[in-house]
Protein backbone atom coordinates (compact mmCIF):
# COMPACT_ATOMS: atom_id res chain seq x y z
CA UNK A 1 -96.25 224.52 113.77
CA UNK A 2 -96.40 226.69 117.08
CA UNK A 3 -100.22 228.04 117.10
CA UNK A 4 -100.18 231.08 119.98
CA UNK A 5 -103.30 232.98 120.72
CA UNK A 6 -103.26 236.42 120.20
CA UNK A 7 -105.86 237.82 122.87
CA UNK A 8 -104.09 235.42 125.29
CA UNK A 9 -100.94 236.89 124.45
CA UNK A 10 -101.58 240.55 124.71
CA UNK A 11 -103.16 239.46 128.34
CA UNK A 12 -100.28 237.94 129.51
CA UNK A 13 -98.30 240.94 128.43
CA UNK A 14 -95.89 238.56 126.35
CA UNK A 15 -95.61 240.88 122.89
CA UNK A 16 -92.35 241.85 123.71
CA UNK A 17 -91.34 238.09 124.48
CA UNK A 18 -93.01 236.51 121.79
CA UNK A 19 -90.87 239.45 119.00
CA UNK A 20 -87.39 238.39 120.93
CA UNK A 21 -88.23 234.79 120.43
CA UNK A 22 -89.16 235.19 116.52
CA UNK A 23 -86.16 237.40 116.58
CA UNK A 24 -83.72 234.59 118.23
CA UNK A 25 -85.25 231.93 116.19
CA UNK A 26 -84.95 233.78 112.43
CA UNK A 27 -81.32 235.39 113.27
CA UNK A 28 -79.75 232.26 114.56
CA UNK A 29 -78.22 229.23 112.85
CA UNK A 30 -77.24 226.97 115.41
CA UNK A 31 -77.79 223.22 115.75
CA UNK A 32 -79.23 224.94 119.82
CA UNK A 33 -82.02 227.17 118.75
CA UNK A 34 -85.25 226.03 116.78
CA UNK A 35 -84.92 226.97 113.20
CA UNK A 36 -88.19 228.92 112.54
CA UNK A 37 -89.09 229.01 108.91
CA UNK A 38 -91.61 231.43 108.33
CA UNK A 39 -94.19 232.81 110.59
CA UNK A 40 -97.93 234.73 110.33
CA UNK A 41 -100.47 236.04 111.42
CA UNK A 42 -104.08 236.44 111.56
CA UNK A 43 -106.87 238.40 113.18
CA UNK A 44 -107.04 235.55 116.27
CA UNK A 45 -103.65 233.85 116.36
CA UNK A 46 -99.66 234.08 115.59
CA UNK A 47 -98.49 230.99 114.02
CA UNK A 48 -94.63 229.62 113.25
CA UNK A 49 -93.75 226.83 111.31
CA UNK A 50 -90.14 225.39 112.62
CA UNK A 51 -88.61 222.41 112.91
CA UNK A 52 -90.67 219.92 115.06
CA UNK A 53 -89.34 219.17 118.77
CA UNK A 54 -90.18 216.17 120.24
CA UNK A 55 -91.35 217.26 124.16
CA UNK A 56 -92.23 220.46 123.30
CA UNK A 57 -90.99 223.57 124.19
CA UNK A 58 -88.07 224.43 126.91
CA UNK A 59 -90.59 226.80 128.91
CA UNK A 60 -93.13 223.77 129.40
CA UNK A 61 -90.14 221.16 129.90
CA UNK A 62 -89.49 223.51 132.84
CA UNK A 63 -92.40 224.37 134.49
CA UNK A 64 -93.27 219.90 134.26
CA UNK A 65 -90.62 219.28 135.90
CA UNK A 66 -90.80 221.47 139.25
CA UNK A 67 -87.05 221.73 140.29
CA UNK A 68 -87.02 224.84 138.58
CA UNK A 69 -83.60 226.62 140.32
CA UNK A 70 -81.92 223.37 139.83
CA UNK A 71 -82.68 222.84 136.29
CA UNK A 72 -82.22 226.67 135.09
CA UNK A 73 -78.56 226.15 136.56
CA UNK A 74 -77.44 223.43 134.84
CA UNK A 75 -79.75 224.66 131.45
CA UNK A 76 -77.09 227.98 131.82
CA UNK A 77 -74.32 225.75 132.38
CA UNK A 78 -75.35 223.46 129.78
CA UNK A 79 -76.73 225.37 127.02
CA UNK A 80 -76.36 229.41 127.31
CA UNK A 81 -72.57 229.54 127.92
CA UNK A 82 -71.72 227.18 125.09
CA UNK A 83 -74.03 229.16 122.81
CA UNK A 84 -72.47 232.65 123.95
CA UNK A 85 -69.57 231.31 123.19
CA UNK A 86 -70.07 230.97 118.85
């Protein structure tokens, strides 16, 4: 389960993020994207239950690793054009 904050999200200004990834993650049924089962809410937090990934998620992998450009190429490469492609 995926546990975000809601005060910390409306600082960040990531609403609009956070509805395209619930949006992604419900409409899509691809062995690439996260299957997201259900998801909630309540007066503190936004919560999603979906399928455990070991590592976490692809924004922290990317941000650990610090070769950002280099890794974001070969992620496109790798992983967007394939899935544009279904």
């Amino acid at each position: 389960m995926k546990i975000l904050d809601l005060e910390k999200t409306v600082e960040k200004e990531q609403e609009e993020n956070v509805k395209r990834e619930v949006e992604i993650m419900k409409n899509l049924n691809t062995d690439y994207v996260v299957k997201l089962y259900y998801s909630f809410k309540n007066e503190t937090h936004l919560f999603f239950v979906m399928d455990y990934m070991n590592g976490g998620d692809l924004g922290s992998l990317l941000g650990n690793l610090g070769q950002l450009e280099k890794v974001v190429r070969f992620l496109n490469n790798s992983l967007v054009r394939p899935i544009l492609r279904c």
